[in-house]
N, C-alpha and C. Protein backbone atom coordinates (compact mmCIF):
# COMPACT_ATOMS: atom_id res chain seq x y z
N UNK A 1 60.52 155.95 90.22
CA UNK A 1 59.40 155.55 89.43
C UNK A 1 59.55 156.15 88.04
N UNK A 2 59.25 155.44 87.25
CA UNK A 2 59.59 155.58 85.91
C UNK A 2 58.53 155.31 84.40
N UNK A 3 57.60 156.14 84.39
CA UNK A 3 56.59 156.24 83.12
C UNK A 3 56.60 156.56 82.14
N UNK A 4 57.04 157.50 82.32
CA UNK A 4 57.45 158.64 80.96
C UNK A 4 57.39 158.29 79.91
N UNK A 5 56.21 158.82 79.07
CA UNK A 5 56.34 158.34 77.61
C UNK A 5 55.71 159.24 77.03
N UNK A 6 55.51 161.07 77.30
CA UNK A 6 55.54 162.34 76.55
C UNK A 6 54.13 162.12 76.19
N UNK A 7 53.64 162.91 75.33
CA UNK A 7 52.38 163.77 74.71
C UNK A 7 51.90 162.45 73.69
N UNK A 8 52.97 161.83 73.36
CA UNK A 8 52.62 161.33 72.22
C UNK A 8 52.30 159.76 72.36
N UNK A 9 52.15 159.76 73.74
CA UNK A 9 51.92 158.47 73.96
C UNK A 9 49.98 158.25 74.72
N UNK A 10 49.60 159.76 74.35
CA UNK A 10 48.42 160.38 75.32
C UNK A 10 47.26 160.09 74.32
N UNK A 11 46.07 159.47 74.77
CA UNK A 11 45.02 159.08 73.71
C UNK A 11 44.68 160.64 73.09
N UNK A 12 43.65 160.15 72.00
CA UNK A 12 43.74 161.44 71.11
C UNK A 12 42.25 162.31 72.04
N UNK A 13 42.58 163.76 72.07
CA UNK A 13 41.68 164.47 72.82
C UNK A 13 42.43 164.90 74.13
N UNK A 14 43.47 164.14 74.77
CA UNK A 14 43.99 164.86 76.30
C UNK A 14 45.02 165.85 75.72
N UNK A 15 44.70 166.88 76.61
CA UNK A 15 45.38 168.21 76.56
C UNK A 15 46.25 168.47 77.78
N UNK A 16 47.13 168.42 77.83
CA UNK A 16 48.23 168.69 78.66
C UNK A 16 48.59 170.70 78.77
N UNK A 17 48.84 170.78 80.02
CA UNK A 17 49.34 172.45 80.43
C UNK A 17 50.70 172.69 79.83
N UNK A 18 51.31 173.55 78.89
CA UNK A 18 52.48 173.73 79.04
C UNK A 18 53.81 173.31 80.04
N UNK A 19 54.34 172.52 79.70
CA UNK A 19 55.56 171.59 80.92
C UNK A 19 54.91 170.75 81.32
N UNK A 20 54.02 170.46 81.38
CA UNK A 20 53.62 169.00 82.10
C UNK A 20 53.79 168.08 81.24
N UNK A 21 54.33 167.09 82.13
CA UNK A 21 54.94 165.66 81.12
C UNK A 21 54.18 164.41 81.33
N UNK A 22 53.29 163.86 80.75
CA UNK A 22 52.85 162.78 81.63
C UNK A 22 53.49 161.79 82.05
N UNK A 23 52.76 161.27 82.92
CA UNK A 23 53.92 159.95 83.48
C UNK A 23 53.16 158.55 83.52
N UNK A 24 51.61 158.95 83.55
CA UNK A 24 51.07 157.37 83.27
C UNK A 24 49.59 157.64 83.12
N UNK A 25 48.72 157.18 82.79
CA UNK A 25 46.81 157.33 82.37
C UNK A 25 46.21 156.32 82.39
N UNK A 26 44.74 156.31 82.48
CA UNK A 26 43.92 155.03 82.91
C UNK A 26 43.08 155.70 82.28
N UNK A 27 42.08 154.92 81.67
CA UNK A 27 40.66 155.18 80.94
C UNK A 27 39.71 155.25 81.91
N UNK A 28 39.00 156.66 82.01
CA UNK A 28 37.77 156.44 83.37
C UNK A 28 36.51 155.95 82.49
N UNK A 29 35.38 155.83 83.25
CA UNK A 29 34.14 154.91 83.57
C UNK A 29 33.06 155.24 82.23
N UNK A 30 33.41 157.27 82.39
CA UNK A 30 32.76 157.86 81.78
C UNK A 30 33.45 157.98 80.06
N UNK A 31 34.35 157.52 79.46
CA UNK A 31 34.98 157.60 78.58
C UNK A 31 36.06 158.42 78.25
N UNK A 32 36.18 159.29 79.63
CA UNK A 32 37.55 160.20 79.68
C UNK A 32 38.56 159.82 79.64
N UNK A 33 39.51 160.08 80.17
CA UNK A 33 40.58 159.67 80.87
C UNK A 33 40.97 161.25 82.31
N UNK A 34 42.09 159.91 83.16
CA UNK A 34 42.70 160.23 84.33
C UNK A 34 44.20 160.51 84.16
N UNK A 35 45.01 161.48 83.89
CA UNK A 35 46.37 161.90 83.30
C UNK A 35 47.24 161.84 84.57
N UNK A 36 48.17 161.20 85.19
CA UNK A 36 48.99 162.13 85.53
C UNK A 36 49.98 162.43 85.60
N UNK A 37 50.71 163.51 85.49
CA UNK A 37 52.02 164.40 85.19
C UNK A 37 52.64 164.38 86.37
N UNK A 38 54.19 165.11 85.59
CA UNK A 38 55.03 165.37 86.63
C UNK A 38 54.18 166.87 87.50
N UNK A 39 53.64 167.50 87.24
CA UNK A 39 53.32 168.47 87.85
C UNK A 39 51.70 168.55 88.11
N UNK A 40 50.79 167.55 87.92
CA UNK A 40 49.44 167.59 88.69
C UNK A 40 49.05 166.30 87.71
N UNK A 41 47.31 166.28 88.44
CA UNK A 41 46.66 165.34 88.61
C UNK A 41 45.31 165.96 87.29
N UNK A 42 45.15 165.49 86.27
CA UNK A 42 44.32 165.71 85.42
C UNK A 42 43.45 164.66 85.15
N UNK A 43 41.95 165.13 85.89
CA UNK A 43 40.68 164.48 85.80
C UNK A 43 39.96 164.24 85.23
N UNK A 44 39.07 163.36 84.76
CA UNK A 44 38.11 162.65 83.30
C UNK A 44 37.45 164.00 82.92
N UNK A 45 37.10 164.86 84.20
CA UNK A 45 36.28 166.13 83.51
C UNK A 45 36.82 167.38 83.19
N UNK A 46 38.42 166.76 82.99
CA UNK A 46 38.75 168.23 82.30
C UNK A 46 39.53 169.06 83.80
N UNK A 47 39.20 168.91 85.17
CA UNK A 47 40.14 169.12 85.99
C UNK A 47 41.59 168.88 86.20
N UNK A 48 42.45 170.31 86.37
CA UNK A 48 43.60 170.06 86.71
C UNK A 48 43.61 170.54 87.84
N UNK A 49 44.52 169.32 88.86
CA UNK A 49 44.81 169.74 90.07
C UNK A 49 46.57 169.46 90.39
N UNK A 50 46.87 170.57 90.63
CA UNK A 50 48.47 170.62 91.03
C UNK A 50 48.86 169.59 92.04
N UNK A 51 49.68 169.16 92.17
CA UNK A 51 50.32 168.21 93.49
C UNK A 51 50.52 168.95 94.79
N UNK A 52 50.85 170.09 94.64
CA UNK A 52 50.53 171.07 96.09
C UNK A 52 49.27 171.22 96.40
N UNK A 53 48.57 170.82 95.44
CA UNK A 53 46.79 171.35 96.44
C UNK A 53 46.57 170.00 96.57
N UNK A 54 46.66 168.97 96.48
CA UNK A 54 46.00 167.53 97.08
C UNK A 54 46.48 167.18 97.91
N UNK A 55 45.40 167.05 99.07
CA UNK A 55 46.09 166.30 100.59
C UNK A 55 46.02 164.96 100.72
N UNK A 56 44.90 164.35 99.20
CA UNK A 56 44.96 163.15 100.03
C UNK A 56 44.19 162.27 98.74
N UNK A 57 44.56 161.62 98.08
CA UNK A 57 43.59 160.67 97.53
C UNK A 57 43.06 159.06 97.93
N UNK A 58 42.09 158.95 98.58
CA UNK A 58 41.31 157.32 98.76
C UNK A 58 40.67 156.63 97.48
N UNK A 59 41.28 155.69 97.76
CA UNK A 59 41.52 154.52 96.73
C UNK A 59 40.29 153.92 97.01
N UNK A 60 38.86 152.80 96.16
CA UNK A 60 38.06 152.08 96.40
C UNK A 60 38.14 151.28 95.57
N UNK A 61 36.83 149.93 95.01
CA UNK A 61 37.29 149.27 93.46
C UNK A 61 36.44 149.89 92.90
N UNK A 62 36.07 151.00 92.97
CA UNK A 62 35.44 152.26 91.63
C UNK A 62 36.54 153.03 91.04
N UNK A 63 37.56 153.58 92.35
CA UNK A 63 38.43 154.47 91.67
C UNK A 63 39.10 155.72 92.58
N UNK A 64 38.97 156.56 92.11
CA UNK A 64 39.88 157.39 93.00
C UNK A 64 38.97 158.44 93.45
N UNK A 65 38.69 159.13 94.59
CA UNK A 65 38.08 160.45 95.30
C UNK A 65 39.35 161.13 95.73
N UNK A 66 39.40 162.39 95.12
CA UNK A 66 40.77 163.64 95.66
C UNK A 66 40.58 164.23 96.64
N UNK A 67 40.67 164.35 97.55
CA UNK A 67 40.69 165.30 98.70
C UNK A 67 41.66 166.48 98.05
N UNK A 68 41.42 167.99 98.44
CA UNK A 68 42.49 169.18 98.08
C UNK A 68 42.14 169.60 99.45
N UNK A 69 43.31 170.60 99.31
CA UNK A 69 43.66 171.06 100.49
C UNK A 69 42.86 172.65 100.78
N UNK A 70 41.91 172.72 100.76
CA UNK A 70 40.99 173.68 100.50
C UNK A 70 39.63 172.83 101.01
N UNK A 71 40.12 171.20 101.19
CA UNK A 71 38.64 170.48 101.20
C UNK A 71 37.91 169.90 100.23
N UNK A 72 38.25 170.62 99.46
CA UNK A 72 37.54 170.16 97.82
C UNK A 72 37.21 168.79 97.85
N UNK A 73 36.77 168.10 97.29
CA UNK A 73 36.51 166.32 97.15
C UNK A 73 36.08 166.37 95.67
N UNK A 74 37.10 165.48 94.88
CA UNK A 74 36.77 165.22 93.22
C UNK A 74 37.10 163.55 92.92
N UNK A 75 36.21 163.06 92.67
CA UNK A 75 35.92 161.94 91.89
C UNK A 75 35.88 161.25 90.66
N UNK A 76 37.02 160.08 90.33
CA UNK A 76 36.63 159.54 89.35
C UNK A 76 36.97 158.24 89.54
N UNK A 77 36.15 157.90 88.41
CA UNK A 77 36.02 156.16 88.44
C UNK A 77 36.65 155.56 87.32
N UNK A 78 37.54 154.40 87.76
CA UNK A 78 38.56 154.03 87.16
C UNK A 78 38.39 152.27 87.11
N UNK A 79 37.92 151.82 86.03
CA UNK A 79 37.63 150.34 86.23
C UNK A 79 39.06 149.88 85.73
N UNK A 80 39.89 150.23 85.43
CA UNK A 80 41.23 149.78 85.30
C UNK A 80 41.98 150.80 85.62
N UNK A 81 42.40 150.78 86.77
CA UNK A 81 43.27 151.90 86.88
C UNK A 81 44.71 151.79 86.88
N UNK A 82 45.44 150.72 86.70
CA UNK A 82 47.11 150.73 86.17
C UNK A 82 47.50 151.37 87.57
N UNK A 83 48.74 151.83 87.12
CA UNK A 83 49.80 151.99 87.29
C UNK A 83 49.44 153.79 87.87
N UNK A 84 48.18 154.29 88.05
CA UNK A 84 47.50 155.52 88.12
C UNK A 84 47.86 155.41 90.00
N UNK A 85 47.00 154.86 90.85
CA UNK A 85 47.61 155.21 92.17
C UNK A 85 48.74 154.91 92.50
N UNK A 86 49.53 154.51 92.35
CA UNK A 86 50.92 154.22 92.39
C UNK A 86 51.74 155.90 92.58
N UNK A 87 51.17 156.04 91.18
CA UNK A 87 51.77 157.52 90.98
C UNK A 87 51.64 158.47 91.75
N UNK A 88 49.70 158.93 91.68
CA UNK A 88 49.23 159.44 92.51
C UNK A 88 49.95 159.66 94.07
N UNK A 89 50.34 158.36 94.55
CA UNK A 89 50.53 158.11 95.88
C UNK A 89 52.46 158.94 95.81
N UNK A 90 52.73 158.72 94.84
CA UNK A 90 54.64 158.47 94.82
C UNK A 90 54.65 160.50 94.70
N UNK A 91 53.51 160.90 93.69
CA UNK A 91 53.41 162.44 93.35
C UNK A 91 53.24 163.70 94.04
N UNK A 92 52.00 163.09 95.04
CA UNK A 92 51.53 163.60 96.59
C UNK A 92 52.51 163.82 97.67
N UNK A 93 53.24 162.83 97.80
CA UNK A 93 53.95 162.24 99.05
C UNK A 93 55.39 162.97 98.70
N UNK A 94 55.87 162.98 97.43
CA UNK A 94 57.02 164.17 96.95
C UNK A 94 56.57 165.53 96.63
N UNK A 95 55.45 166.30 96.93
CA UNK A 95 55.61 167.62 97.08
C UNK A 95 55.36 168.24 98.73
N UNK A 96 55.28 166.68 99.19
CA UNK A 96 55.40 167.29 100.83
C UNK A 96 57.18 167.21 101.72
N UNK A 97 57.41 168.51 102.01
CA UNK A 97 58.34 168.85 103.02
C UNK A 97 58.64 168.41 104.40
N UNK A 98 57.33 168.65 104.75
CA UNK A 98 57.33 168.94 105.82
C UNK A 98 56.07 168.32 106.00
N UNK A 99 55.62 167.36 107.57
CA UNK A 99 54.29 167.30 107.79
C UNK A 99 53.73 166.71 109.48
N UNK A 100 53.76 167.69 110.09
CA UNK A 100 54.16 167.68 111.35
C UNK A 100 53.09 168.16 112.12
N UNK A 101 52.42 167.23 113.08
CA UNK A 101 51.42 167.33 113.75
C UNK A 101 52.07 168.21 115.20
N UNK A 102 51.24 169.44 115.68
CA UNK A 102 51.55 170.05 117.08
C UNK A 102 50.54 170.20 117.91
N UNK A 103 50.32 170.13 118.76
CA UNK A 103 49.41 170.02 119.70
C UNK A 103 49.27 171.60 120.25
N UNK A 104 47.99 172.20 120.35
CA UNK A 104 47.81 173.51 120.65
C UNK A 104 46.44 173.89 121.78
N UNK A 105 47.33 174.55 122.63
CA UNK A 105 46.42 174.60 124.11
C UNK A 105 44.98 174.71 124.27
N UNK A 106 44.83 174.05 125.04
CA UNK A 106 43.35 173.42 124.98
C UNK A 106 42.89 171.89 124.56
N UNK A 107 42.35 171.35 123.89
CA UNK A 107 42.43 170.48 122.97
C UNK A 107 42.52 170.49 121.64
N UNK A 108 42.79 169.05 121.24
CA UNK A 108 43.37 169.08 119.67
C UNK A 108 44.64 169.77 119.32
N UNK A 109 44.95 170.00 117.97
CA UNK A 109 46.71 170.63 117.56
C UNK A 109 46.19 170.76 116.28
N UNK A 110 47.34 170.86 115.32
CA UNK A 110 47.63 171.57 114.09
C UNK A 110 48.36 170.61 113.75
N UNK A 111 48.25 170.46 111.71
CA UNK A 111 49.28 170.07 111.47
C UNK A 111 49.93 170.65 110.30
N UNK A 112 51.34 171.01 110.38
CA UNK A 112 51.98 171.83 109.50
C UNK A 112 52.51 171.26 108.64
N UNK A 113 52.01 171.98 107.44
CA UNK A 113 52.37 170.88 105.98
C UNK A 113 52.89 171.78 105.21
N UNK A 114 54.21 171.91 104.84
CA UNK A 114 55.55 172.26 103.94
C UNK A 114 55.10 171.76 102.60
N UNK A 115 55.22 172.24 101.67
CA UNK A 115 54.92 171.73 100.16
C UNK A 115 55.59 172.76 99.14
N UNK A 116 56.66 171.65 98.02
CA UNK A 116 56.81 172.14 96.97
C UNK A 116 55.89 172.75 96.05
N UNK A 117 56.22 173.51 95.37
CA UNK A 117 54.97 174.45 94.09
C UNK A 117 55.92 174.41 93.07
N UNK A 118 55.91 173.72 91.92
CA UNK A 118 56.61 173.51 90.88
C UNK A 118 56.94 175.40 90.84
N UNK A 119 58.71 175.31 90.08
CA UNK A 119 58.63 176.84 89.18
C UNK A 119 58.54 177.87 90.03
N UNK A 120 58.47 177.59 91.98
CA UNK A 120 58.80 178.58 92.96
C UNK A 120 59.93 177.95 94.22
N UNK A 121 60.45 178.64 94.23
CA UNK A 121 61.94 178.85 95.49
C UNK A 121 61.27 178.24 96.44
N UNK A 122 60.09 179.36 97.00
CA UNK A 122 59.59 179.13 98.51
C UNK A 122 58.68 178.12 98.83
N UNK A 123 58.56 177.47 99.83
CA UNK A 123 57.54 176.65 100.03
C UNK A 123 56.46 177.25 100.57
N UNK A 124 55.15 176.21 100.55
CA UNK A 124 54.21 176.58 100.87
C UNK A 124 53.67 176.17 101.76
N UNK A 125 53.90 176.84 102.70
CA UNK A 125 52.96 176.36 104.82
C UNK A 125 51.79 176.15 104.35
N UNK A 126 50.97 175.37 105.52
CA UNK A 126 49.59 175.58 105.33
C UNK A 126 48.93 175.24 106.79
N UNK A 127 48.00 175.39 107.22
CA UNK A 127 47.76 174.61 108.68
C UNK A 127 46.73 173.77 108.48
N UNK A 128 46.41 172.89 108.69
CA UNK A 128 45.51 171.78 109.05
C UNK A 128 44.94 171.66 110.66
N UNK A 129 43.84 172.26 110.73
CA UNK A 129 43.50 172.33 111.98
C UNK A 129 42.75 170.82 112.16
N UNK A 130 42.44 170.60 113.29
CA UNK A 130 41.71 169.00 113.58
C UNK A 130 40.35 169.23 113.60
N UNK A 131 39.90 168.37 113.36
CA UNK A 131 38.44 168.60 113.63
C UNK A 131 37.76 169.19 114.60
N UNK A 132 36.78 169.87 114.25
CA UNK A 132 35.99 170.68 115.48
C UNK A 132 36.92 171.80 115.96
N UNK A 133 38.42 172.23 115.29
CA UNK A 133 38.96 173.41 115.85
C UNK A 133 38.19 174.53 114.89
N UNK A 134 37.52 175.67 115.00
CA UNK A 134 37.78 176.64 114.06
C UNK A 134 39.21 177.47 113.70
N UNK A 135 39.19 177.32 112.24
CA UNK A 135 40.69 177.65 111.43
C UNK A 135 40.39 179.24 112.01
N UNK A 136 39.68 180.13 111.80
CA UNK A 136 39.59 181.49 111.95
C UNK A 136 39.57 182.29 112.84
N UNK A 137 39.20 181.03 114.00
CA UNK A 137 39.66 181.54 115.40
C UNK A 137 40.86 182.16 115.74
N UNK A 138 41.18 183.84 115.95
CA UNK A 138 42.56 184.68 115.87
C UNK A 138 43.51 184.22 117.33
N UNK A 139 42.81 183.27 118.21
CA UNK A 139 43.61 183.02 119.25
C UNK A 139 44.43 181.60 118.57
N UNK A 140 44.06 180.56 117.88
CA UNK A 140 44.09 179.58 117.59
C UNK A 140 45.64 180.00 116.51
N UNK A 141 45.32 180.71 115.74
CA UNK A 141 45.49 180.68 114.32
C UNK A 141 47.36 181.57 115.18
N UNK A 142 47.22 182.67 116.39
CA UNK A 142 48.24 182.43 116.81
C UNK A 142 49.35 182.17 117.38
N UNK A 143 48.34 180.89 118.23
CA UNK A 143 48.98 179.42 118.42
C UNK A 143 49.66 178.84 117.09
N UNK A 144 48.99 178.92 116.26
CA UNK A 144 49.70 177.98 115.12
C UNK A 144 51.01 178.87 114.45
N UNK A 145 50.88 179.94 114.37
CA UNK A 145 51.77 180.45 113.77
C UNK A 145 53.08 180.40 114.66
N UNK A 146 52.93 180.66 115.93
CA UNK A 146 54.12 179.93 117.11
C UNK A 146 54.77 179.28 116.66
N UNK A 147 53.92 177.83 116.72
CA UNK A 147 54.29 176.38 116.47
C UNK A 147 54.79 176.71 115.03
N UNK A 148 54.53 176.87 114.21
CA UNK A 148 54.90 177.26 113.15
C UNK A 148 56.48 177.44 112.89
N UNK A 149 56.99 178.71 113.70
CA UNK A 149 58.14 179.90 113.71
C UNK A 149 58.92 178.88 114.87
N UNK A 150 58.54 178.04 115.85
CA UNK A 150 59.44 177.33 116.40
C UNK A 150 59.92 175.90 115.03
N UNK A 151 58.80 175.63 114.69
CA UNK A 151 59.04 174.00 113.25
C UNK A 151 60.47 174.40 112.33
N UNK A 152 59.73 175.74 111.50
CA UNK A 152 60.60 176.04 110.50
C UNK A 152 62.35 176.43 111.18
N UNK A 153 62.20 176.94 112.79
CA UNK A 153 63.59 176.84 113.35
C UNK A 153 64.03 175.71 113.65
N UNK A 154 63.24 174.79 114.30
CA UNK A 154 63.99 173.53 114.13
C UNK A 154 64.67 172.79 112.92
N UNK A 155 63.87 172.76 112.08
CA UNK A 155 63.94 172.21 110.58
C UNK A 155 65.10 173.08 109.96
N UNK A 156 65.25 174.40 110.50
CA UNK A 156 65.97 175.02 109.33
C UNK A 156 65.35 174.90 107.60
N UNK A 157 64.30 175.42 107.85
CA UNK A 157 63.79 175.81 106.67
C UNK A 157 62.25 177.27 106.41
């Protein structure tokens, strides 16, 4: 996928992070704009969100809602949105490694999600418990880390 057209192709007012390059933008609802870069997702209100913290963005004909991986939920509305989920979808889907559902005793499982972090070596685990598991539960949590230490041996990573 191929956008790229630098700082200078960015309406006047968007502010870009040091290294981030954009790669394509849509005008939101509210008169902002929706940026996004090789290295995150920049929102009509001035939110930057990295490609390692979004698990998930849903598409409607308003526009885009972010899911992060923390839970978060951020919204914007995009009456033309281009060439914006495309990206979104191509940006998300390349900082994941790894994403591997395990099943953990009792009912329900885990799912282990590997993710690049721009500018670091190591990746970043995370667990995704299923609904109705509690994450903080210390019996649960090491179940997951098991499943975990068996994944990354399989995978070799």
């Amino acid at each position: 996928m191929r956008f790229t057209f630098g700082r200078r192709g960015l309406p006047a007012g968007v502010e870009l992070a040091k290294g981030d390059r954009a790669l394509t933008y849509a005008k939101a609802a509210g008169g902002g704009h929706v940026v996004v870069t090789d290295n995150a997702l920049y929102l009509d209100d001035g939110t930057r969100l990295p490609w390692h913290t979004i698990d998930r963005g849903l598409w409607d004909e308003d526009g885009i809602t972010v899911i992060t991986t923390d839970g978060g939920r951020h919204r914007a509305l995009l009456p033309d949105p281009g060439r914006v989920p495309e990206a979104v979808r191509e940006r998300v889907t390349s900082s994941i490694v790894v994403n591997q559902h395990v099943p953990l005793p009792g009912r329900g499982g885990v799912r282990l999600v590997a993710r690049r972090v721009p500018g670091q070596p190591e990746l970043l685990w995370e667990f995704v418990f299923d609904q109705g598991l509690d994450p903080d539960d210390p019996g649960l949590r090491a179940h997951a880390e098991q499943a975990l230490e068996e994944v990354r041996r399989s995978l070799g990573v």
